[in-house]
Protein backbone atom coordinates (compact mmCIF):
# COMPACT_ATOMS: atom_id res chain seq x y z
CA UNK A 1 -11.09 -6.23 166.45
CA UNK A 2 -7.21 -7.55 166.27
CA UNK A 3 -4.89 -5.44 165.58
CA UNK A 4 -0.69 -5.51 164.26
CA UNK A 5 0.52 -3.45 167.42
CA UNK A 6 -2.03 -5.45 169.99
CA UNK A 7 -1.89 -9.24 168.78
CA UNK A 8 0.72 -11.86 169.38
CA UNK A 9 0.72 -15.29 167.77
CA UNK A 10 1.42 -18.56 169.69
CA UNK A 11 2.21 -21.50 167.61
CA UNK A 12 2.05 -24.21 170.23
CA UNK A 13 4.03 -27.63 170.30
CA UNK A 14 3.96 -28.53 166.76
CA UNK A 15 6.11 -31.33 166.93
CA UNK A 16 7.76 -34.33 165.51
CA UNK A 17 5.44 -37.28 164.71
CA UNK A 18 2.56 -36.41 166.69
CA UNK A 19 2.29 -33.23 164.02
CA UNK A 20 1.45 -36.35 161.08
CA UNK A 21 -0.56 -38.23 163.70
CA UNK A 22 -3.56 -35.58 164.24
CA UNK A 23 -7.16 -35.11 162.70
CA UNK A 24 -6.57 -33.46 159.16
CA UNK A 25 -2.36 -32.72 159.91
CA UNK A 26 -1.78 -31.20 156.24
CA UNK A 27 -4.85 -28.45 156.54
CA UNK A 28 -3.14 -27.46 160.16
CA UNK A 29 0.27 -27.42 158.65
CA UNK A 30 -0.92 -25.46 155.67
CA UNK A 31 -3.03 -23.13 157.73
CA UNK A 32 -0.43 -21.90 160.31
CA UNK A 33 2.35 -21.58 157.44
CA UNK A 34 -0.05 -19.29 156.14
CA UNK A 35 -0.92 -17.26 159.30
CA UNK A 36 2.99 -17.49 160.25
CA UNK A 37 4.22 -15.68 156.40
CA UNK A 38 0.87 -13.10 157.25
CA UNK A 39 1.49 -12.36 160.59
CA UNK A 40 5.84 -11.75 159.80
CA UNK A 41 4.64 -9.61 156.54
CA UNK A 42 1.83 -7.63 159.09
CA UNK A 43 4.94 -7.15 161.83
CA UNK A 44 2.85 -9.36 164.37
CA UNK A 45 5.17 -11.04 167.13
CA UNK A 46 5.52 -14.75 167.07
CA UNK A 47 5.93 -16.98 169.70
CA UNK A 48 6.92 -20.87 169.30
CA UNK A 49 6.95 -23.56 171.78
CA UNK A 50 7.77 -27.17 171.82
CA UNK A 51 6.76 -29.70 174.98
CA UNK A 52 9.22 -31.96 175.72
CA UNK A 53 11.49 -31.66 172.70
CA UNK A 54 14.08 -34.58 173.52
CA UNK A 55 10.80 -36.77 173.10
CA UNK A 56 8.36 -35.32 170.81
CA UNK A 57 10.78 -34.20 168.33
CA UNK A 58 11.24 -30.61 167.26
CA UNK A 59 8.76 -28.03 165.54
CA UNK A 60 8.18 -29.34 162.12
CA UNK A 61 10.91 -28.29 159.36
CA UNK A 62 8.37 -26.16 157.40
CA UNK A 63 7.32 -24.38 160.64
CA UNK A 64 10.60 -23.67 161.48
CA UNK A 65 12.23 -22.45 158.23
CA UNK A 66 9.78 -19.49 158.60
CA UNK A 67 10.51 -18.44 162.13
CA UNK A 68 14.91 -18.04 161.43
CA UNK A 69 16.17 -16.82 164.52
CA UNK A 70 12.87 -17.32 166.73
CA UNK A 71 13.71 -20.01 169.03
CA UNK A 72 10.95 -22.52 170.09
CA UNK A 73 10.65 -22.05 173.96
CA UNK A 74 11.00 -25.48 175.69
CA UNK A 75 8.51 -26.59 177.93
CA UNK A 76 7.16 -29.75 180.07
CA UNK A 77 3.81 -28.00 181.26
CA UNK A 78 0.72 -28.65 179.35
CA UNK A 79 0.19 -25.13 179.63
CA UNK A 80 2.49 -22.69 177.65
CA UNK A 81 1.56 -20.39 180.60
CA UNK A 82 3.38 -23.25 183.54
CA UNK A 83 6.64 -21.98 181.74
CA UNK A 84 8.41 -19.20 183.63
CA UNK A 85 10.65 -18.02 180.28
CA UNK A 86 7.09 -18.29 178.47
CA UNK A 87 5.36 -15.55 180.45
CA UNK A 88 8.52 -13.05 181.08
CA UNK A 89 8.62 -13.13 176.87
CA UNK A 90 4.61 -13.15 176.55
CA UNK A 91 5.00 -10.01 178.79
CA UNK A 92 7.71 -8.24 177.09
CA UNK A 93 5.54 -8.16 173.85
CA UNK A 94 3.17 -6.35 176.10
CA UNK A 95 0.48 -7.35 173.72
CA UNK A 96 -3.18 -7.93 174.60
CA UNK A 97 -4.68 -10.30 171.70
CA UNK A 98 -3.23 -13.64 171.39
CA UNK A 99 -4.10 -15.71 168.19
CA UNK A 100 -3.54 -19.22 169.07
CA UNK A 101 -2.79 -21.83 167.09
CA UNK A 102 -1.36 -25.97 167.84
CA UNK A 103 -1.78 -29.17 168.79
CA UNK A 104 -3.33 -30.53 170.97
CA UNK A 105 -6.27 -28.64 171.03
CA UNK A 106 -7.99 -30.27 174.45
CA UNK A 107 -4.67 -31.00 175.80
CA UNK A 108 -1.62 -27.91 175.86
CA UNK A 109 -4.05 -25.45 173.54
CA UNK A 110 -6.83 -26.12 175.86
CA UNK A 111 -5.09 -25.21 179.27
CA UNK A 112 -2.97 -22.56 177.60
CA UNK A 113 -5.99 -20.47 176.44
CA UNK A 114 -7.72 -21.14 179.78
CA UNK A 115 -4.74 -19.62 181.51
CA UNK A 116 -4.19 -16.63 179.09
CA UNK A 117 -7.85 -15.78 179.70
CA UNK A 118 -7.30 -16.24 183.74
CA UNK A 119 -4.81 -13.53 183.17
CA UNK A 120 -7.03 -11.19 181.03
CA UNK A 121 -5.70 -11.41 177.62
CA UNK A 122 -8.00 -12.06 174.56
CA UNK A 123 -7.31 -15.60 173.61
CA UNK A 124 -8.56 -15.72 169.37
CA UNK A 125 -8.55 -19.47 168.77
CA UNK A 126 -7.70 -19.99 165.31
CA UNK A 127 -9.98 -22.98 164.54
CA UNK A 128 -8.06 -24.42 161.43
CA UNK A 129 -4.92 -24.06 162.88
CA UNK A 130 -5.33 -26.50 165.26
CA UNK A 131 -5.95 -29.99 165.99
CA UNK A 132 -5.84 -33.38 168.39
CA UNK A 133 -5.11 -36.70 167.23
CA UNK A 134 -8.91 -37.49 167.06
CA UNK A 135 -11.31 -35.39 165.47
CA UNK A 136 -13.80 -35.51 168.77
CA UNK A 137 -11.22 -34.53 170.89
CA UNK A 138 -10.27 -31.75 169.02
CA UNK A 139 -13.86 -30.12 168.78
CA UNK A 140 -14.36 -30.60 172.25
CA UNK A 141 -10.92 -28.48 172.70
CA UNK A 142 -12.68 -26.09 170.87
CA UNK A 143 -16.04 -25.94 172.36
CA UNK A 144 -14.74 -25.82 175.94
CA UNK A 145 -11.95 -23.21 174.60
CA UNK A 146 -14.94 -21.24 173.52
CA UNK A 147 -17.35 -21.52 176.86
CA UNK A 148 -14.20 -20.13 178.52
CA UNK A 149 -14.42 -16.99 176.92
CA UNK A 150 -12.08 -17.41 173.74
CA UNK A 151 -13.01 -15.77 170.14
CA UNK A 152 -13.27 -18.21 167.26
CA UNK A 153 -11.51 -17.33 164.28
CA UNK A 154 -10.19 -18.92 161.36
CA UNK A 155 -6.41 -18.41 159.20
CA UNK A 156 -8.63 -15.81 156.54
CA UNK A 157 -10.69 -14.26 159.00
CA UNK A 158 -8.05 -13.30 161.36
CA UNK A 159 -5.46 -11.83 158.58
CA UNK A 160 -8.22 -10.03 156.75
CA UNK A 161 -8.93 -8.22 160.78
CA UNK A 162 -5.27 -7.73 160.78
CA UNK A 163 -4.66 -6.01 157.48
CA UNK A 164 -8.21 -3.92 157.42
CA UNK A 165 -8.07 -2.17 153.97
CA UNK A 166 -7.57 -4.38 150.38
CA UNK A 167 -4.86 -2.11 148.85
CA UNK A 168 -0.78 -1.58 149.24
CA UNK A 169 1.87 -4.19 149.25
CA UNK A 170 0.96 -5.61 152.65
CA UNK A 171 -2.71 -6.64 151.13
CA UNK A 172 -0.92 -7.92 147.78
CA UNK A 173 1.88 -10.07 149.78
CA UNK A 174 -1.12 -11.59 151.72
CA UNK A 175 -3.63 -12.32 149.23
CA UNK A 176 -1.22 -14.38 147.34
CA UNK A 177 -0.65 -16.09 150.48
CA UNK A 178 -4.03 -16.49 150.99
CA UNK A 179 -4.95 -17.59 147.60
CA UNK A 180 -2.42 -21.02 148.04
């Protein structure tokens, strides 16, 4: 079970066109703003990165407006994890459960969660808040993701293991979300 003091989200290169140009863009948009307001209401880190920025574009506007202050950490490695600046902040969170979220899902999400679980974290793939610009490529991200040891999850699933119990402010703030 995820918890707020273990877990760590990783929104992954959701950039600039290509963001429009996958398999069902509006449901990933939709889903991560959703885990992003949960996870800053729950106290969960957040970590943001953007391949290749000067020619993918940057992290979508509604993505961004969310995260004030969190920088998107620049990278040119499919992998999140072939980023030095990447892994000194992943380790400074010193958390153990990483709910990942992005695009592509058989290209950087794929290798990312691969390398995460090389290095023993829990990699939670959060199914709907991801995607590829095909709709076979991005269930085959998710099936090999999977047979490499990742948990399936989905937005819902995930913030209802976060928050536990259905009462307090915290649970009200998040089922509104929720209910969007």
């Amino acid at each position: 079970m995820i918890t707020p003091k273990e877990t760590l989200l990783l929104v992954i290169d959701v950039q600039g066109r290509l963001a429009k140009a996958v398999f069902q863009p509006e449901v990933v948009e939709k889903s991560i703003n959703k885990l992003l307001r949960a996870c800053t209401i729950l106290g969960v880190p957040i970590l943001l990165t953007e391949q290749y920025p000067k020619g993918l574009g940057c992290t979508i506007d509604s993505l961004r407006e969310l995260l004030p202050g969190n920088l998107p950490l620049e990278k040119n490695s499919f992998s999140c994890c072939g980023a030095p600046e990447f892994m000194r902040q992943l380790r400074a969170f010193n958390r153990n459960d990483i709910l990942v979220t992005g695009i592509e899902t058989h290209v950087c999400v794929y290798q990312t969660a691969v390398e995460l679980l090389e290095f023993g974290y829990n990699v939670h793939l959060v199914t709907d808040c991801v995607s590829s610009r095909t709709e076979e490529n991005k269930l085959l991200g998710i099936r090999c993701i999977e047979k490499a040891g990742a948990s399936l999850t989905s937005t819902e699933m995930a913030v209802f293991e976060l928050l536990r119990v259905a009462e307090g402010e915290q649970f009200k703030a998040i089922s509104n979300i929720v209910k969007e």
